[in-house]
C-alpha atoms as a PDB file:
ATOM      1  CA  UNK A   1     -36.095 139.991 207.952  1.00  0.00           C
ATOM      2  CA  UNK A   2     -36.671 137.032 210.474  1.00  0.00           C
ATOM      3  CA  UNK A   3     -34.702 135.850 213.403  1.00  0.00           C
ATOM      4  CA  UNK A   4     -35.151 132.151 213.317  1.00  0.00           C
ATOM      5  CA  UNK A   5     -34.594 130.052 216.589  1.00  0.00           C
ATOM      6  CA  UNK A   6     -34.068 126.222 216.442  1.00  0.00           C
ATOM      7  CA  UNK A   7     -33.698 123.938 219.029  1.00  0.00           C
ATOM      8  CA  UNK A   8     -31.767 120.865 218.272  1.00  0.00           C
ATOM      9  CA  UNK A   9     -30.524 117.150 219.307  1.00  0.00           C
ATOM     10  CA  UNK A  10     -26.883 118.249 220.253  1.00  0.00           C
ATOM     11  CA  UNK A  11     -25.343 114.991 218.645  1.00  0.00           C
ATOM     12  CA  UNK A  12     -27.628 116.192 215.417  1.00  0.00           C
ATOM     13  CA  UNK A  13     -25.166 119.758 214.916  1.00  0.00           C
ATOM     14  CA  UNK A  14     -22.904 118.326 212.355  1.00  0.00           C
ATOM     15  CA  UNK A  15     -25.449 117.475 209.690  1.00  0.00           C
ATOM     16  CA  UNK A  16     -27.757 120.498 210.838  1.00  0.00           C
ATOM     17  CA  UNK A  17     -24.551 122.594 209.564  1.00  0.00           C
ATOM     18  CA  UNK A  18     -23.738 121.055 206.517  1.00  0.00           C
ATOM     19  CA  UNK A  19     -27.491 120.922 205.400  1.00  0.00           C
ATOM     20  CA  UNK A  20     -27.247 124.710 206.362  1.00  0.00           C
ATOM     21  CA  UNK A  21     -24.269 125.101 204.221  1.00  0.00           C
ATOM     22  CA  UNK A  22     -25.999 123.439 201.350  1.00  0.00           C
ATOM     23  CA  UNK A  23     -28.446 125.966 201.140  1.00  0.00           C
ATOM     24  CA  UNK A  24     -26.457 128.499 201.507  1.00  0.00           C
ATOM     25  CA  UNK A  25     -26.924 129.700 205.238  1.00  0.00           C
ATOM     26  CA  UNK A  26     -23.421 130.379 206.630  1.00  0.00           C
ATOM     27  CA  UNK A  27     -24.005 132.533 209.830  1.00  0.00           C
ATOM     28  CA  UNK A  28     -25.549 131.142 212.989  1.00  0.00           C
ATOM     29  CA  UNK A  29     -25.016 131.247 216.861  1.00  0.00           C
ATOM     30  CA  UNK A  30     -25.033 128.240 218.641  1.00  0.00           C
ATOM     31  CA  UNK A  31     -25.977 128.060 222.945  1.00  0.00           C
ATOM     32  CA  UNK A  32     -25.938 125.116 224.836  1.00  0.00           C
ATOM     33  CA  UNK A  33     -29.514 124.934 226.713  1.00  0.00           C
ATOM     34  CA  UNK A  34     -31.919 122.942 229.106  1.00  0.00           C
ATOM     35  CA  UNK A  35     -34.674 121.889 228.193  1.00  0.00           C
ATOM     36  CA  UNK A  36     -38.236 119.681 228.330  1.00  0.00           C
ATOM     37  CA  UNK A  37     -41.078 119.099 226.176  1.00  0.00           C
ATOM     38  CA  UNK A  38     -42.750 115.709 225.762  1.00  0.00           C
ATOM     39  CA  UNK A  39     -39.756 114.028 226.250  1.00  0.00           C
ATOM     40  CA  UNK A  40     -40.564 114.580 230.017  1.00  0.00           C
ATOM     41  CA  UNK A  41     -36.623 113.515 230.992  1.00  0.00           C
ATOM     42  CA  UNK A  42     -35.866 110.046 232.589  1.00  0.00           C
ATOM     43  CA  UNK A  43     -35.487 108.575 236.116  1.00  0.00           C
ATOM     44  CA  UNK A  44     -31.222 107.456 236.930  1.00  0.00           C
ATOM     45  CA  UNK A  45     -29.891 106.809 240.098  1.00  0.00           C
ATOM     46  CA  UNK A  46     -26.838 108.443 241.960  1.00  0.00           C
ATOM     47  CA  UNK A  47     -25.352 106.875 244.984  1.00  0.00           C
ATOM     48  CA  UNK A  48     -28.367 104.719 245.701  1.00  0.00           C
ATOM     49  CA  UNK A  49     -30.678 108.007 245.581  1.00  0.00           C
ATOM     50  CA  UNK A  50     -33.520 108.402 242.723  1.00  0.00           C
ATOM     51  CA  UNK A  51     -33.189 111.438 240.509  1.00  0.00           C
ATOM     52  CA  UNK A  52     -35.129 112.713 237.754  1.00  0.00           C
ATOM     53  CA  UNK A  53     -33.903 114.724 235.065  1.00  0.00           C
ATOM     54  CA  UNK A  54     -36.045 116.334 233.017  1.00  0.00           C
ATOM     55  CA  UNK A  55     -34.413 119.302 231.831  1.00  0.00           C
ATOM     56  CA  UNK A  56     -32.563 117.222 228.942  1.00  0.00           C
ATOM     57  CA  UNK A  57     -29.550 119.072 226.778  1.00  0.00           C
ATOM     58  CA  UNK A  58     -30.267 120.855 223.263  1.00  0.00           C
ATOM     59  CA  UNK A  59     -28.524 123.023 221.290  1.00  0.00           C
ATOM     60  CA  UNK A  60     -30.290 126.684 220.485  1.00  0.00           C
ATOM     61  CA  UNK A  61     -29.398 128.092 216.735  1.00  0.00           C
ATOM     62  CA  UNK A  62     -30.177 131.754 215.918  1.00  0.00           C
ATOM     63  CA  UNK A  63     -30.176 132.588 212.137  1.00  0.00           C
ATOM     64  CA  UNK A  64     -30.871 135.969 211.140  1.00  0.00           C
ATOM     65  CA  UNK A  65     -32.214 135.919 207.226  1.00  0.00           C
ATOM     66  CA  UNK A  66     -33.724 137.768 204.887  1.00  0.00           C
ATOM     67  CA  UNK A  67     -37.232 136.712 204.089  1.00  0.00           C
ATOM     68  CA  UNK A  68     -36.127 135.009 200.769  1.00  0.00           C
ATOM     69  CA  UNK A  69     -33.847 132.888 202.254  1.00  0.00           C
ATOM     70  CA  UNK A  70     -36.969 131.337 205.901  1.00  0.00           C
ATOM     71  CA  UNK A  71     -37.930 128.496 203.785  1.00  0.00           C
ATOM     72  CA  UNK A  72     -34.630 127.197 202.834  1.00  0.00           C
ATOM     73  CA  UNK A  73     -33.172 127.577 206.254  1.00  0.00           C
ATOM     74  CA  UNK A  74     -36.202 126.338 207.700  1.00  0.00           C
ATOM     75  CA  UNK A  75     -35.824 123.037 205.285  1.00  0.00           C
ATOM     76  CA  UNK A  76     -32.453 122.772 205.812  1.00  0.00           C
ATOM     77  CA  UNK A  77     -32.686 122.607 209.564  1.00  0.00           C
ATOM     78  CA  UNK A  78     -35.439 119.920 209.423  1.00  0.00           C
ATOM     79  CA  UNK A  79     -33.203 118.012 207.061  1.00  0.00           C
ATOM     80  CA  UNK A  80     -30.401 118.067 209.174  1.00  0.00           C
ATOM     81  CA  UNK A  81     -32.236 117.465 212.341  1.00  0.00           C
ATOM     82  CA  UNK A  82     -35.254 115.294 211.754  1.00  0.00           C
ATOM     83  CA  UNK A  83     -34.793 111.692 212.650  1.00  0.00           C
ATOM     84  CA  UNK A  84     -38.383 111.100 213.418  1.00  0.00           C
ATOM     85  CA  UNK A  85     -38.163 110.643 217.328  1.00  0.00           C
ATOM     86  CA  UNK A  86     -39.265 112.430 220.155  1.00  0.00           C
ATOM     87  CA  UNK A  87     -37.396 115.076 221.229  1.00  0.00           C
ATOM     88  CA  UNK A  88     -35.994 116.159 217.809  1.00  0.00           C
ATOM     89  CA  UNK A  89     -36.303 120.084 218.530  1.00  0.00           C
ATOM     90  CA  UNK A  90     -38.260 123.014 217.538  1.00  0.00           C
ATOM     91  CA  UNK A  91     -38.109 125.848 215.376  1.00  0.00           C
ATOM     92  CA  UNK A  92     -39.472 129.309 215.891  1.00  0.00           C
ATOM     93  CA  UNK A  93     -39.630 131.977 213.228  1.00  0.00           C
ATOM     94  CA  UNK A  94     -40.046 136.170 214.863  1.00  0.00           C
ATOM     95  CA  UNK A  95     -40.098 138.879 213.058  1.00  0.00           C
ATOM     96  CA  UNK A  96     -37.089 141.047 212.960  1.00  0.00           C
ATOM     97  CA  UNK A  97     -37.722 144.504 213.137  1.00  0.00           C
ATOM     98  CA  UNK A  98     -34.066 145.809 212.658  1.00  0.00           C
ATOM     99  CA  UNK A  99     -30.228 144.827 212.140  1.00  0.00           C
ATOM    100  CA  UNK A 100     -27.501 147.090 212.491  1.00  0.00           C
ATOM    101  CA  UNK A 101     -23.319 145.503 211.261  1.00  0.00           C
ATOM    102  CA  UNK A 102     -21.720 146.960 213.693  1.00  0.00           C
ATOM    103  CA  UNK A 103     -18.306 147.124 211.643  1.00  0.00           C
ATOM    104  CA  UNK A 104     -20.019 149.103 208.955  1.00  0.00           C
ATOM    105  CA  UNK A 105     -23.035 150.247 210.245  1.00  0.00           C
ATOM    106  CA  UNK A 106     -25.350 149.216 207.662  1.00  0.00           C
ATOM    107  CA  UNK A 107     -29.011 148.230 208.457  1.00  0.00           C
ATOM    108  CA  UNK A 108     -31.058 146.483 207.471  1.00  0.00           C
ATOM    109  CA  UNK A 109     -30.962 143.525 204.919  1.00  0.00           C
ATOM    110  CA  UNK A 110     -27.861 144.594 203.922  1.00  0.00           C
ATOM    111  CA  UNK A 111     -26.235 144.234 207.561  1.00  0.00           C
ATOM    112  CA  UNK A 112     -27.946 140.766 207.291  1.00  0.00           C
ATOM    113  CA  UNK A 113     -25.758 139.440 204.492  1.00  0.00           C
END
């Protein structure tokens, strides 16, 4: 089992979903979070006053698969996500030591889905 984490372009969610959907990856959590990489934010100004921002918005998915199903998520989430340009996100695969459906209380891959 892996817990995969992907940091996204929030505009870029729609077509991240369906591609997700098209492989057959239905169950995700989506958070709204701040962030910076190479990006490094941009310079506006408020009220006459310079401000930088550089903790720009993303999107963080978690998607909890079994390990026959990490490449085609992983694929799918570049697909729907990739539009060559700085700033198009991240994706981090961990190891998932254990899952427990609370509902049924089965573990394992089977509480996975």
């Amino acid at each position: 089992m892996k817990l995969i984490i992907a940091y996204i372009q929030p505009h870029k969610l729609n077509d991240v979903k369906r591609s997700l959907f098209r492989a057959e990856v239905y169950k995700m959590s989506v958070t709204n979070s701040l962030g910076c990489g190479q990006q490094m934010g941009y310079h506006e100004s408020y009220r006459g006053v310079d401000i930088e921002v550089n903790l720009l918005k993303k999107l963080r998915l978690e998607i909890a698969v079994n390990d026959d199903f990490v490449e085609p998520t992983v694929a799918a989430v570049i697909k729907g996500a990739k539009t060559g340009q700085i700033g198009d996100g991240k994706i981090f695969i961990l190891d998932l030591p254990q899952c427990i459906r609370i509902r049924t209380e089965e573990t394992g891959n089977d509480a996975i889905g």
